[in-house]
Protein backbone atom coordinates (compact mmCIF):
# COMPACT_ATOMS: atom_id res chain seq x y z
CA UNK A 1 0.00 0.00 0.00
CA UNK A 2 1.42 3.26 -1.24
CA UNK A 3 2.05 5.76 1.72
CA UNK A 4 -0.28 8.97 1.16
CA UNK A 5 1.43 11.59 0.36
CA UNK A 6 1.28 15.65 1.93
CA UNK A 7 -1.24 17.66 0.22
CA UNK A 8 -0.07 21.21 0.20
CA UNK A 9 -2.61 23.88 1.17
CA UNK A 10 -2.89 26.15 -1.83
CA UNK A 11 -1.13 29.15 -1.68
CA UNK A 12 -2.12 32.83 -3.06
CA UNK A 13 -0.04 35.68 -4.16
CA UNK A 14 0.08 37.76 -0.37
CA UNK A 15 0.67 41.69 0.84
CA UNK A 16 1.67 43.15 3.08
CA UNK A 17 -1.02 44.50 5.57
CA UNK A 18 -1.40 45.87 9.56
CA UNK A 19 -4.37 43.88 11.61
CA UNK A 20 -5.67 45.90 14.96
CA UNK A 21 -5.54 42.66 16.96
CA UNK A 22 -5.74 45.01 20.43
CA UNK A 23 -9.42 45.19 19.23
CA UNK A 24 -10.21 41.53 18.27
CA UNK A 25 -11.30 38.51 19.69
CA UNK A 26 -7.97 35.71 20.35
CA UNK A 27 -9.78 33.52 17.94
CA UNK A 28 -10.10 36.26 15.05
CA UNK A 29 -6.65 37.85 15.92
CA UNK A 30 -4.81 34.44 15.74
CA UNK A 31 -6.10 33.94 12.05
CA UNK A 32 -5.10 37.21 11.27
CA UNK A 33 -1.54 36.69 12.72
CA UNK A 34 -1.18 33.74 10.74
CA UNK A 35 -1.86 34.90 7.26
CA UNK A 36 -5.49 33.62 7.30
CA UNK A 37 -4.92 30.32 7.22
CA UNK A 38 -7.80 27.53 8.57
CA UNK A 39 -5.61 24.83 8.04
CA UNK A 40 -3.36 24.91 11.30
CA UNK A 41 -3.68 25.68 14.41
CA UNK A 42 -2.55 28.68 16.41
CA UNK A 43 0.69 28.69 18.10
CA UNK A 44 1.39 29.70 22.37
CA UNK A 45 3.34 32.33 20.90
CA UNK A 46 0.46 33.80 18.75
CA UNK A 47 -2.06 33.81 21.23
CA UNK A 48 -0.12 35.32 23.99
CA UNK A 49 0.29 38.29 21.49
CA UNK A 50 -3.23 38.62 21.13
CA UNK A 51 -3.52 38.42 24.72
CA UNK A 52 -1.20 41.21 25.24
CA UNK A 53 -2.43 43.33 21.85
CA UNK A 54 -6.14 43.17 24.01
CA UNK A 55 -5.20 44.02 27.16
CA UNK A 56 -3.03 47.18 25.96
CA UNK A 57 -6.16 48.24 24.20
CA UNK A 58 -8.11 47.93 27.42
CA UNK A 59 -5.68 49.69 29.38
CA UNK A 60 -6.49 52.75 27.12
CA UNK A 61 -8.52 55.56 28.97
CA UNK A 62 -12.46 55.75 28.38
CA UNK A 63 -14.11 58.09 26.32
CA UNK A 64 -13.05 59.89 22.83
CA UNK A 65 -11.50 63.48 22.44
CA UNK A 66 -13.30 64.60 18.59
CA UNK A 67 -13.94 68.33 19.76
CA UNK A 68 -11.98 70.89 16.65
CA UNK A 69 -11.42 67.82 14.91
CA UNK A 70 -12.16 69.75 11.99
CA UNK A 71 -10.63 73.17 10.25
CA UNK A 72 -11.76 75.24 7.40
CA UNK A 73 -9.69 74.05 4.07
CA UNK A 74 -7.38 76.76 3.20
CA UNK A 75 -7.57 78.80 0.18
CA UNK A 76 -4.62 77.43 -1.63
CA UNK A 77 -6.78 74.55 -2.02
CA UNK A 78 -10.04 75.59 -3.53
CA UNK A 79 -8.74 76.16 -7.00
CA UNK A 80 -8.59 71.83 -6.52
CA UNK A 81 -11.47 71.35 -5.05
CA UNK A 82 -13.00 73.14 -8.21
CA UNK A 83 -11.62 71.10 -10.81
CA UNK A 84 -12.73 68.67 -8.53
CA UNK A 85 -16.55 69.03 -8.73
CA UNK A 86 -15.72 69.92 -12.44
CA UNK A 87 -14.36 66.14 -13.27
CA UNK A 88 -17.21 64.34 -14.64
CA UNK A 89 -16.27 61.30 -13.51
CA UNK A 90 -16.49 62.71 -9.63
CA UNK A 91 -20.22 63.69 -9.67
CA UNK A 92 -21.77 60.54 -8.77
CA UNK A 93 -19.32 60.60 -5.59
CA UNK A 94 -19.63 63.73 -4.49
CA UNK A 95 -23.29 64.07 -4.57
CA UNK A 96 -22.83 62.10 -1.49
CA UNK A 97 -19.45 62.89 -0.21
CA UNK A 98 -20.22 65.70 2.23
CA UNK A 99 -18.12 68.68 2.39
CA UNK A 100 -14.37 69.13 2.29
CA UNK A 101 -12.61 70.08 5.14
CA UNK A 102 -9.10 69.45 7.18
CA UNK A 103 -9.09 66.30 9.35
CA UNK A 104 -6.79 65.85 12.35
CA UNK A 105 -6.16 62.33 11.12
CA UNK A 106 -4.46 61.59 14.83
CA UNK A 107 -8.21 61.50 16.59
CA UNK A 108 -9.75 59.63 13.74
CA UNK A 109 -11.42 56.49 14.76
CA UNK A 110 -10.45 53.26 12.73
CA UNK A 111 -13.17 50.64 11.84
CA UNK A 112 -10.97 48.31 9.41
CA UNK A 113 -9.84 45.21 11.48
CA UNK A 114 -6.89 45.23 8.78
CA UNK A 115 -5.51 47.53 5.95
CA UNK A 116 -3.12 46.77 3.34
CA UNK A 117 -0.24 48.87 3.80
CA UNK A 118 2.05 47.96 0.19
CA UNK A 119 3.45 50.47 -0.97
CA UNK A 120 1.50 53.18 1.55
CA UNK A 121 4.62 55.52 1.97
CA UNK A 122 5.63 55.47 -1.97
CA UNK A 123 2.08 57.20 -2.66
CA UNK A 124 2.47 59.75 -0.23
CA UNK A 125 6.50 60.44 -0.74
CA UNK A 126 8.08 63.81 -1.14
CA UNK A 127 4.60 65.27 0.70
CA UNK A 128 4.92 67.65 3.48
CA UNK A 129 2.78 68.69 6.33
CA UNK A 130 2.85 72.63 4.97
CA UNK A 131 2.13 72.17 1.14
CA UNK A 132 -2.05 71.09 1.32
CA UNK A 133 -2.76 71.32 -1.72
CA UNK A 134 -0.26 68.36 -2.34
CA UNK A 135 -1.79 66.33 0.41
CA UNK A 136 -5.34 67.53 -1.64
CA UNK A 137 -4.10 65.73 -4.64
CA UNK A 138 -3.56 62.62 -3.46
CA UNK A 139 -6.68 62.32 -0.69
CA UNK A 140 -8.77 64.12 -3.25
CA UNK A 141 -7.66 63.39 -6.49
CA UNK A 142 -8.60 64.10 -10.10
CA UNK A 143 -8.83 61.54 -12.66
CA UNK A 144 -5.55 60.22 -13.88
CA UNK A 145 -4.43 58.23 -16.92
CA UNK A 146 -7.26 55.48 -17.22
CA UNK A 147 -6.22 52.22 -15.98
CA UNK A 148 -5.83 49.26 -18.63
CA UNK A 149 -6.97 45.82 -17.00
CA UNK A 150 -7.18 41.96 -18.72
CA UNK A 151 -9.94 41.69 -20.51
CA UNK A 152 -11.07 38.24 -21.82
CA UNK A 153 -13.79 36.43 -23.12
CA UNK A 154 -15.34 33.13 -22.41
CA UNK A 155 -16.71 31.49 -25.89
CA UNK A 156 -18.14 28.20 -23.82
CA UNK A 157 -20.31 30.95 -21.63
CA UNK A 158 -21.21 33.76 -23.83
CA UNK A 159 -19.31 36.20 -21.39
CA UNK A 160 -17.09 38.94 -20.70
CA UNK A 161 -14.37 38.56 -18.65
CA UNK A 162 -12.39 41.65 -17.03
CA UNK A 163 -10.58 41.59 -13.76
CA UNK A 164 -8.02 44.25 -11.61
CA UNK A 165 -7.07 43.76 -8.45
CA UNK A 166 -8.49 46.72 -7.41
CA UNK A 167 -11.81 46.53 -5.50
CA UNK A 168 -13.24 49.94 -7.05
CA UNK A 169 -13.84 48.05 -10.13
CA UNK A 170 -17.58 47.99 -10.99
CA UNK A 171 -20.06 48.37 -13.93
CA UNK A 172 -20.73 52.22 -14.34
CA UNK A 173 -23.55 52.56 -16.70
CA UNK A 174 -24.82 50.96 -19.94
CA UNK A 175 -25.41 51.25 -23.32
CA UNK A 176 -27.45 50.36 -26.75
CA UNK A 177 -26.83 51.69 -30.13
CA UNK A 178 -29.28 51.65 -33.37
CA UNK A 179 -29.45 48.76 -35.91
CA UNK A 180 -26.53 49.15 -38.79
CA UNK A 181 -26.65 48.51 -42.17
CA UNK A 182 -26.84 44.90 -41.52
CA UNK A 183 -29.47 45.01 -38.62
CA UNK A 184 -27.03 44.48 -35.96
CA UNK A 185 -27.68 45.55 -32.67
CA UNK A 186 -24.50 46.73 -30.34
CA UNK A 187 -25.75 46.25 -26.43
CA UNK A 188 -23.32 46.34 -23.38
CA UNK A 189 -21.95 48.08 -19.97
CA UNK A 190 -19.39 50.81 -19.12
CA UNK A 191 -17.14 49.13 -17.10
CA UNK A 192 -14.45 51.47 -15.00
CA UNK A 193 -12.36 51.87 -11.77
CA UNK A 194 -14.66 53.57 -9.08
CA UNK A 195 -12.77 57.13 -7.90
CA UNK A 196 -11.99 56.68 -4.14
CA UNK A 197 -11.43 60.09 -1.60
CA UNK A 198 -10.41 60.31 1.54
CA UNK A 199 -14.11 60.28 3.97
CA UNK A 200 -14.96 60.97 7.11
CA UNK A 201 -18.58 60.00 8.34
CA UNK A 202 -19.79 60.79 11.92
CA UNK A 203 -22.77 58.77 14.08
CA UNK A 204 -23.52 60.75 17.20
CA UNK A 205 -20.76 62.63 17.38
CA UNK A 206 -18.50 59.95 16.59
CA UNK A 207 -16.48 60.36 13.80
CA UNK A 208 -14.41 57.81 11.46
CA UNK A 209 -12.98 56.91 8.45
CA UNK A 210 -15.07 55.53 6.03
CA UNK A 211 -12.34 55.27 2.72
CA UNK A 212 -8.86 56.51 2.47
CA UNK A 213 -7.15 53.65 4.78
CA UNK A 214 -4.13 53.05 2.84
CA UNK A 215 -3.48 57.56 2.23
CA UNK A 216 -3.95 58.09 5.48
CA UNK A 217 -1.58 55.48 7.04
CA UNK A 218 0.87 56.88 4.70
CA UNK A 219 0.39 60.35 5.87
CA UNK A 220 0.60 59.52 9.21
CA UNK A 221 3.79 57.20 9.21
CA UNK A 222 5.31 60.28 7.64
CA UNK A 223 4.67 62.55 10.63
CA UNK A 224 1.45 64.48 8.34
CA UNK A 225 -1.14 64.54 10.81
CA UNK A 226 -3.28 66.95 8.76
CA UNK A 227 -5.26 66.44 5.70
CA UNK A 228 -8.23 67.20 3.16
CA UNK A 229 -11.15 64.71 3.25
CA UNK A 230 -14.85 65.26 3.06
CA UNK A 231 -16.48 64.91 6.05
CA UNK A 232 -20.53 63.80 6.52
CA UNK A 233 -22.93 63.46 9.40
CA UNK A 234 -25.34 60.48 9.44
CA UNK A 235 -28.47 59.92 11.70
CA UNK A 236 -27.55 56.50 12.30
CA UNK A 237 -24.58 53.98 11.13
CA UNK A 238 -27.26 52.53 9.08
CA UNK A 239 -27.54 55.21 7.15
CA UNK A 240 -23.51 55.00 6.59
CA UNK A 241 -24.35 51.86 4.39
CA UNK A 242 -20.69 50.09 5.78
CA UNK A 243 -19.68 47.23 4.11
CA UNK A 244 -19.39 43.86 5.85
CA UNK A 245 -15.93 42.21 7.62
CA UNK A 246 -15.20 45.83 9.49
CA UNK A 247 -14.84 46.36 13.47
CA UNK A 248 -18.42 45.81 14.69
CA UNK A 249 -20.09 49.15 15.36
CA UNK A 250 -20.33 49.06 19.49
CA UNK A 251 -16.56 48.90 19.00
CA UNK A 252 -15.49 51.92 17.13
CA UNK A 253 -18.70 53.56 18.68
CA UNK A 254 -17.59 52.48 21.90
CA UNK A 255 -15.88 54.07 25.25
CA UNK A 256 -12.14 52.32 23.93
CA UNK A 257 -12.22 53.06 20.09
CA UNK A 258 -9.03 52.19 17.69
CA UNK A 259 -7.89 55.28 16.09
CA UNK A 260 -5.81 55.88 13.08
CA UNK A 261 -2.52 56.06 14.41
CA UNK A 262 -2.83 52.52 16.27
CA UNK A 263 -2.38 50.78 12.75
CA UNK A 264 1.11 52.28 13.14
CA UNK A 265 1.54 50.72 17.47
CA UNK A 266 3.35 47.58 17.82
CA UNK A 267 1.61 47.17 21.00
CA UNK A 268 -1.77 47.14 19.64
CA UNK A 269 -1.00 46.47 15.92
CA UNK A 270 0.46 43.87 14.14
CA UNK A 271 2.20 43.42 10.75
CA UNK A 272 0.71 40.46 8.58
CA UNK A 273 0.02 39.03 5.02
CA UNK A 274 -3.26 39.46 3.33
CA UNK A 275 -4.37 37.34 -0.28
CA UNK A 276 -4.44 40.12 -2.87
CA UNK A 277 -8.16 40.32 -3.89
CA UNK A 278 -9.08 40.06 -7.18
CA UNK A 279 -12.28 42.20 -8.19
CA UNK A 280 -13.67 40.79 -11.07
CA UNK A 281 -16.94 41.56 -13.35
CA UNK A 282 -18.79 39.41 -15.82
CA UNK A 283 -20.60 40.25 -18.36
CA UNK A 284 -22.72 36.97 -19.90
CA UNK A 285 -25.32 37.04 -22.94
CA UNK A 286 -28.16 34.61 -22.39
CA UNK A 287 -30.28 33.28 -25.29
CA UNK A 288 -33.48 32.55 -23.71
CA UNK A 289 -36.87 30.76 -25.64
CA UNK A 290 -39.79 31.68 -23.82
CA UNK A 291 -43.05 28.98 -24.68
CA UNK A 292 -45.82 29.87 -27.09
């Protein structure tokens, strides 16, 4: 009888990423410390860090200091924010966004268990804490050169294949054209990358990040404490329309909140691996007989 052999667990193309394991459970912060994987169980070593990553955030004095959070943005910056709501590609974003002011990043809470962190500092290099309008332009930015992703198509299933590995990707409209000389009909969707600004939305007071994870921990491992973002009030977090895997609200809501700069504290922070998502959208024809 042949000996069975090791199966390998599969393996996925990783980044580099910072987990707030001060604010999660020893189960959830143990899977995090170990890249995610299912397949093995903890070690002493990595639950005695979670131990200590909880306790340190415990230890932290109750309650939230958010009062002048916020400062008018300076005039050297308007002439941005202009082009800004001039981009066509912005509207749809900023009919939401809020308005644009200066965030003290340092009092921010954090509701991201983890953020990716690749390449954080190399987007945000050669930026200083007295040019704003520089900071503007990369929290706030106008649209770039477009993005070119694979693009393939799948004869067996009648579909449209295109993929990027950023999660902004998403169908942005659609379209139909008249019959041509030869009666043909062109039908399809406007595919694009999603823009993404720095935002701040506050519950009772409360205020957080809601996108700008990977700018902002740039910023603020480069000493820039200050920054443009828009900033909104909600009635409830509800109304905030969060998407799922994040903090659970009675913790960034709560009397010991993460903020911004932990991400950056060994002590209740930790450095990890993440998969690199791949956001993909598909885009099928269907040929479909009804009875009669």
């Amino acid at each position: 009888m042949d000996t069975p052999k090791h199966v390998q667990p599969p393996s996925f193309p990783q980044r580099p990423a910072r987990s707030l394991i001060g604010w999660l459970s020893i189960g959830d912060g143990a899977v995090s410390l170990s890249g995610h994987r299912h397949d093995q169980q903890p070690s002493a070593e990595i639950i005695q860090r979670c131990e200590a990553a909880r306790q340190a955030a415990a230890r932290r004095v109750a309650g939230m200091e958010q009062t002048n959070l916020f400062s008018d943005v300076p005039a050297a910056v308007s002439e941005h924010l202009a082009a800004l709501r001039a981009d066509p590609s912005a509207v749809p974003i900023l009919a939401d966004a809020g308005e644009p002011r200066i965030v003290d990043l340092s009092r921010v809470c954090a509701i991201k268990q983890e953020i990716p962190i690749e390449d954080a500092r190399k987007r945000v290099k050669g930026l200083t804490a007295d040019n704003m309008l520089a900071i503007a332009r990369v929290t706030l930015p106008l649209s770039g050169a477009p993005e070119q992703w694979p693009i393939a198509y799948d004869a067996a299933r009648s579909a449209w294949v295109i993929s990027s590995p950023n999660p902004n990707l998403r169908i942005v409209g659609h379209f139909s054209g008249p019959p041509n000389a030869a009666g043909v009909v062109a039908v399809g969707f406007a595919i694009s990358i999603a823009k993404s600004f720095m935002q701040v939305a506050g519950v009772g007071g409360r205020y957080f990040l809601r996108d700008g994870y990977h700018r902002a921990y740039g910023l603020l491992s480069m000493g820039i404490r200050s920054a443009p973002a828009f900033v909104k009030d909600y009635d409830s977090i509800e109304q905030v329309q969060l998407p799922p895997g994040l903090l659970p609200p009675s913790t960034f809501l709560g009397d010991r909140p993460p903020v911004l700069p932990d991400y950056l504290d060994d002590e209740l922070a930790a450095d990890i691996t993440v998969p690199i998502p791949q956001k993909m959208v598909i885009v099928q024809a269907l040929e479909v007989a009804s009875g009669g």
